[in-house]
N, C-alpha and C. Protein backbone atom coordinates (compact mmCIF):
# COMPACT_ATOMS: atom_id res chain seq x y z
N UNK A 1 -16.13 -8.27 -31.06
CA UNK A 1 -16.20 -8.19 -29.62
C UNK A 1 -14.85 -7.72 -29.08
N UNK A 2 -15.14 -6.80 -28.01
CA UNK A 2 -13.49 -6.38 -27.41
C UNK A 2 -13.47 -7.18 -25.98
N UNK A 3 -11.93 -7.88 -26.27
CA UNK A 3 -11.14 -8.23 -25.14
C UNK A 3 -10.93 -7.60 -24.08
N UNK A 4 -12.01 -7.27 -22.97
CA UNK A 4 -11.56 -6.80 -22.33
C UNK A 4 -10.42 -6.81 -21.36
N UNK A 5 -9.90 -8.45 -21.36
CA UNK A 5 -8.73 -8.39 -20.42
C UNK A 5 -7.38 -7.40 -21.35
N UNK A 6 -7.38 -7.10 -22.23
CA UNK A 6 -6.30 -6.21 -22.80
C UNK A 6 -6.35 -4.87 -22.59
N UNK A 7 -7.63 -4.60 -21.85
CA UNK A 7 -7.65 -2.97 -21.83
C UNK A 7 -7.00 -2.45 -20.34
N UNK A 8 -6.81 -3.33 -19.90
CA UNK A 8 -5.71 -2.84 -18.63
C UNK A 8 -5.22 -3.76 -17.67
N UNK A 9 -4.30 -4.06 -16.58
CA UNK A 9 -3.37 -4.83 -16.43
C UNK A 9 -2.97 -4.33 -14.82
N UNK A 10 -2.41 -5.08 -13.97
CA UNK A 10 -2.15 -4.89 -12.65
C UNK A 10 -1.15 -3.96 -12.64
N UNK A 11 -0.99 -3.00 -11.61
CA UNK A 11 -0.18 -1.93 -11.28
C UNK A 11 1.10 -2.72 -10.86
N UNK A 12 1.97 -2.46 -11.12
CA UNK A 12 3.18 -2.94 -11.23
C UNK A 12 3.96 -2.35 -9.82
N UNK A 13 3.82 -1.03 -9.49
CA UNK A 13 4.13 0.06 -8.14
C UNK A 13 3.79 -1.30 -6.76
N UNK A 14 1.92 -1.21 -7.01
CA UNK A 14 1.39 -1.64 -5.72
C UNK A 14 1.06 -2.78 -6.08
N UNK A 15 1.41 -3.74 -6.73
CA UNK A 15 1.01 -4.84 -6.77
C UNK A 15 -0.44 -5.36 -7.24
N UNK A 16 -1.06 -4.56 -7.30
CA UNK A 16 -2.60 -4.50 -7.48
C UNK A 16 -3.09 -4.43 -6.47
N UNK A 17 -2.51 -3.86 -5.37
CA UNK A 17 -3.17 -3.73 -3.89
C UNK A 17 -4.05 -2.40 -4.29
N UNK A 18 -3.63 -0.96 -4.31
CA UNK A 18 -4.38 0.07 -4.54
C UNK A 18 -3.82 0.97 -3.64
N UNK A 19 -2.42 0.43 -2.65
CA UNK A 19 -1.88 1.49 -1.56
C UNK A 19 -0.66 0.60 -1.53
N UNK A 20 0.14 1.66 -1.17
CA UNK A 20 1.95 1.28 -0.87
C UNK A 20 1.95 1.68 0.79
N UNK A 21 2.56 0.42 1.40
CA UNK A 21 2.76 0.18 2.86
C UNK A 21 3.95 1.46 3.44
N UNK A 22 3.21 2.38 4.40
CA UNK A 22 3.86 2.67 4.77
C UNK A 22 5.45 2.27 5.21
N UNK A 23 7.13 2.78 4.78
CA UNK A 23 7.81 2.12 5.70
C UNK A 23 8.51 2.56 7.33
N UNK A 24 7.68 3.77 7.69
CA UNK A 24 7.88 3.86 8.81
C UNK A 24 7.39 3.11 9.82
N UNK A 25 6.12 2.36 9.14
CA UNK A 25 5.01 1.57 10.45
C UNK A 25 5.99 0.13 10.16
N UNK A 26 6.51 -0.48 9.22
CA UNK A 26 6.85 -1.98 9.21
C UNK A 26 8.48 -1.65 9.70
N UNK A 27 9.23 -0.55 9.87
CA UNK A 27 10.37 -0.42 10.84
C UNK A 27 10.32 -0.51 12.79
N UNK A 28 8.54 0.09 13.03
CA UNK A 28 8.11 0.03 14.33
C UNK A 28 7.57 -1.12 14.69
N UNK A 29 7.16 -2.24 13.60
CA UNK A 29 6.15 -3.00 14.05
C UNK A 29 7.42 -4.17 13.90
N UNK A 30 8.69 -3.94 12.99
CA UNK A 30 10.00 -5.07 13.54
C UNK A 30 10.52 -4.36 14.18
N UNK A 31 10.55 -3.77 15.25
CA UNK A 31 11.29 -3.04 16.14
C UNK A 31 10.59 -3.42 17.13
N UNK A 32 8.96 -3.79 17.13
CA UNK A 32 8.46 -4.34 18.51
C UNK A 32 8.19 -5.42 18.31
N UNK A 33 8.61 -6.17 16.90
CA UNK A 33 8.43 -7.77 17.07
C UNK A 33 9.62 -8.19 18.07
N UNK A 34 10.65 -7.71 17.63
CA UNK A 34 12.08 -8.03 18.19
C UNK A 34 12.36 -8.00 19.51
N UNK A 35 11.42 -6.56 20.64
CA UNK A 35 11.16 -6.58 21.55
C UNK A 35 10.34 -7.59 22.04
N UNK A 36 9.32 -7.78 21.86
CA UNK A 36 8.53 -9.36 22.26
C UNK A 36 9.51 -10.62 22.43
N UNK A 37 10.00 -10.66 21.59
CA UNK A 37 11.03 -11.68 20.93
C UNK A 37 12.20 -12.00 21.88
N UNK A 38 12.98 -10.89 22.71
CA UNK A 38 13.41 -10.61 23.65
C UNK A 38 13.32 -10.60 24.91
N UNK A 39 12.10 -10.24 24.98
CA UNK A 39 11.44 -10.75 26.13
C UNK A 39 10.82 -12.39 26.70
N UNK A 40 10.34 -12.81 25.50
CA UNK A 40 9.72 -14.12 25.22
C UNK A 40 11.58 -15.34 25.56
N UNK A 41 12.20 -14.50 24.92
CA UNK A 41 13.37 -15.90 25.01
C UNK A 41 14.29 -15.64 26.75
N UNK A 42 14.60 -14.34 27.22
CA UNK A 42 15.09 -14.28 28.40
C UNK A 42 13.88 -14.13 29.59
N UNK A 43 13.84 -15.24 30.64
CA UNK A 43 13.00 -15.10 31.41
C UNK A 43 13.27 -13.61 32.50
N UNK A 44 12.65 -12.96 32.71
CA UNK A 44 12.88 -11.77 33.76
C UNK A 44 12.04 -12.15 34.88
N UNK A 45 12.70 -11.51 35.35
CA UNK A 45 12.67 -12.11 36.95
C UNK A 45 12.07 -11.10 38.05
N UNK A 46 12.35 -9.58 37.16
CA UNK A 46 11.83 -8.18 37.97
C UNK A 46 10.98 -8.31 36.61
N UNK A 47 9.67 -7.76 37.25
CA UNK A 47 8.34 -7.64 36.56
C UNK A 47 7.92 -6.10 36.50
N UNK A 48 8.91 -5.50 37.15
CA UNK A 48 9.14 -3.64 37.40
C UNK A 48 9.24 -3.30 36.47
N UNK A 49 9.30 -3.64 35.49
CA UNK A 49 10.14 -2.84 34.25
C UNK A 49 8.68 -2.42 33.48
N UNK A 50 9.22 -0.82 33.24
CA UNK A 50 8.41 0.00 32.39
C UNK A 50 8.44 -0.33 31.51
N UNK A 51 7.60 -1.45 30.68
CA UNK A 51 7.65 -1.59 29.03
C UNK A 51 6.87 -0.03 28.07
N UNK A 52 6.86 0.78 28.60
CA UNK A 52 5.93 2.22 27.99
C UNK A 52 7.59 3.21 27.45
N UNK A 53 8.39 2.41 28.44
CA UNK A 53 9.58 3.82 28.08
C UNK A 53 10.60 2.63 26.63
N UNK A 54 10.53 1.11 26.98
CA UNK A 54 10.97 0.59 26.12
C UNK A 54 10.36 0.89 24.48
N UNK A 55 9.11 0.49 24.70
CA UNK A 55 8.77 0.44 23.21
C UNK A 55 9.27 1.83 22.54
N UNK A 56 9.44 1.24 21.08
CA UNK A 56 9.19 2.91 20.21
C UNK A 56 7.91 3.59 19.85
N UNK A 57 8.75 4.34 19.40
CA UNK A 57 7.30 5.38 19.76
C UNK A 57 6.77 4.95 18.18
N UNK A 58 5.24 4.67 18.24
CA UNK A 58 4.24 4.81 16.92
C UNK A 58 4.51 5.82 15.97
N UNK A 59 4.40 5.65 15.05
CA UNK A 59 4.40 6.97 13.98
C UNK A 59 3.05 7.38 13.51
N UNK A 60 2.97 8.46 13.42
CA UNK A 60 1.51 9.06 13.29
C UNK A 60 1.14 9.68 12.15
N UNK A 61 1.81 9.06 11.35
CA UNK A 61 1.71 9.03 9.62
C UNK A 61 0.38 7.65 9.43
N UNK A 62 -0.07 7.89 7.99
CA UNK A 62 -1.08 6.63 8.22
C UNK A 62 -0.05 5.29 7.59
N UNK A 63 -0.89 4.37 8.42
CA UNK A 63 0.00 2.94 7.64
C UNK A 63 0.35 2.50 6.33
N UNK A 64 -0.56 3.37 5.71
CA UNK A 64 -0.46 3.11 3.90
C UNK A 64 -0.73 4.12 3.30
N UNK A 65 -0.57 4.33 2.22
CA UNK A 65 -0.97 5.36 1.28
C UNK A 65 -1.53 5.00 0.13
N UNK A 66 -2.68 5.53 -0.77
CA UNK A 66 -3.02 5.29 -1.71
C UNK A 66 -2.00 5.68 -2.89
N UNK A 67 -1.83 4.09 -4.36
CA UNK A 67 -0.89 4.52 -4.88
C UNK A 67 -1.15 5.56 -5.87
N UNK A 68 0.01 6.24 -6.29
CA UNK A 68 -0.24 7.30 -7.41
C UNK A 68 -0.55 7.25 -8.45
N UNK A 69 0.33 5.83 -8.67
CA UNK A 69 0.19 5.20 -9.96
C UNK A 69 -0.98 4.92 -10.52
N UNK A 70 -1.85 3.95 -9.70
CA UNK A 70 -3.01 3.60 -10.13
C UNK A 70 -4.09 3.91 -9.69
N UNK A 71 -4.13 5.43 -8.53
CA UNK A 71 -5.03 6.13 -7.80
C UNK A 71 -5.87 5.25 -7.01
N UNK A 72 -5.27 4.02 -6.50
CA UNK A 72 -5.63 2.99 -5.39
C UNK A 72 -7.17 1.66 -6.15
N UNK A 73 -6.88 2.16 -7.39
CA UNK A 73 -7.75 0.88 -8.30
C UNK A 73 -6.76 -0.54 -8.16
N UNK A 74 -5.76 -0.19 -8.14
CA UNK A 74 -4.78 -1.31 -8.45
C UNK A 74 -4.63 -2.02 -9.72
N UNK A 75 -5.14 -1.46 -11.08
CA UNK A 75 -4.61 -1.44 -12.19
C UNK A 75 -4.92 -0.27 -12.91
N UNK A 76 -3.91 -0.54 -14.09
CA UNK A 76 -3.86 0.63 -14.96
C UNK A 76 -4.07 0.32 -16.38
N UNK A 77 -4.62 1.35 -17.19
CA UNK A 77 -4.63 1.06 -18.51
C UNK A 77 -3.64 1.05 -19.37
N UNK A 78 -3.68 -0.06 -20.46
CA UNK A 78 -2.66 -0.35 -21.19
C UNK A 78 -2.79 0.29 -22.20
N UNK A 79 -2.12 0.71 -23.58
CA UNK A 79 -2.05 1.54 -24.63
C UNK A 79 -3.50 0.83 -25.36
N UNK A 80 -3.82 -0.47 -25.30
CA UNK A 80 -5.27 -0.37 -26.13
C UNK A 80 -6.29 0.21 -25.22
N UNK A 81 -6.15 0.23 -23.76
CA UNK A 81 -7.40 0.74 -22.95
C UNK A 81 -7.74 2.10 -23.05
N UNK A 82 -6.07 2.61 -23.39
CA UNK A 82 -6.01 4.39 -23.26
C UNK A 82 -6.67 4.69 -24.85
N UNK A 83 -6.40 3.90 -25.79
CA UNK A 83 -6.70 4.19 -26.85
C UNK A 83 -8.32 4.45 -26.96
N UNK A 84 -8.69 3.13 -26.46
CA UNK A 84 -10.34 3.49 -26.25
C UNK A 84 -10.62 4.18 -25.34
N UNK A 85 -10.64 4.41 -24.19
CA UNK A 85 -10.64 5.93 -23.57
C UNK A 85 -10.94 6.72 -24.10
N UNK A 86 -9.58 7.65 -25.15
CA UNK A 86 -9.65 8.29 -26.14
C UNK A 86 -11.23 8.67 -27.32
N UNK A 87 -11.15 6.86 -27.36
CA UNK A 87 -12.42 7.31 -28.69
C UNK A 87 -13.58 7.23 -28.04
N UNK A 88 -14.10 7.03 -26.57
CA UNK A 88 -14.94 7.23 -26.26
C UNK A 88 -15.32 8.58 -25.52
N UNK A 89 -14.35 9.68 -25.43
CA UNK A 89 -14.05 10.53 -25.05
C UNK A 89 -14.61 11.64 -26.32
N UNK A 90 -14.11 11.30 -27.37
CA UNK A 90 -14.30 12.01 -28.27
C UNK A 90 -15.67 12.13 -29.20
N UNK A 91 -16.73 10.73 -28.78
CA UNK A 91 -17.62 10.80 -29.35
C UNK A 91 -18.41 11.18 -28.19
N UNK A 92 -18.01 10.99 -26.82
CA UNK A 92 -19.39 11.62 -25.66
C UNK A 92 -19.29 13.13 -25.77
N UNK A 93 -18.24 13.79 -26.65
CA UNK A 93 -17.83 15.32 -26.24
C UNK A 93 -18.98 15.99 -27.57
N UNK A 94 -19.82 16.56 -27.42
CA UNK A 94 -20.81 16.94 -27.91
C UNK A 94 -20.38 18.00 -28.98
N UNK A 95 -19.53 18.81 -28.14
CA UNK A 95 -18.43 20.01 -28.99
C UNK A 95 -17.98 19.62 -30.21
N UNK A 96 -17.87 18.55 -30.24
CA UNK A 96 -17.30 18.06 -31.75
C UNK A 96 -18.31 17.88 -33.40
């Protein structure tokens, strides 16, 4: 019987997520925690204030990306998984 927990193993890149976090969105999203944060601890007193010109601007990249590493499965095969790969590769190939 084969082990299958040996034939492959968590992506090491993404954690086994399957995407790496954008870091332009987690520079905007502590850049407007901090603003909240700012606001929340000094009471203001003028309620005038344009919060549209404060915030930063969104980035219009997507929030994550699928990883390369593990083409967003979030693991990868280990040298016995690739090995069988291999021999199952070679007996579905008819050519042979």
């Amino acid at each position: 019987m084969i082990d299958l927990n040996v034939l492959d193993k968590q992506c090491s890149r993404c954690s086994g997520l399957g995407r790496i976090e954008n870091p332009h969105w987690f520079q905007f999203w502590t850049k407007l925690e901090g603003l909240k944060n700012s606001f929340r601890i000094s009471e203001i007193e003028d309620r005038s204030i344009n919060f549209e010109k404060i915030t930063p601007d969104q980035p219009t990249e997507p929030m994550s990306f699928v990883c390369k590493e593990c083409h967003g499965r979030g693991k990868v095969l280990t040298s016995e998984g690739k090995q069988l790969i291999e021999f199952i590769r070679f007996w579905m190939n008819p050519n042979y």
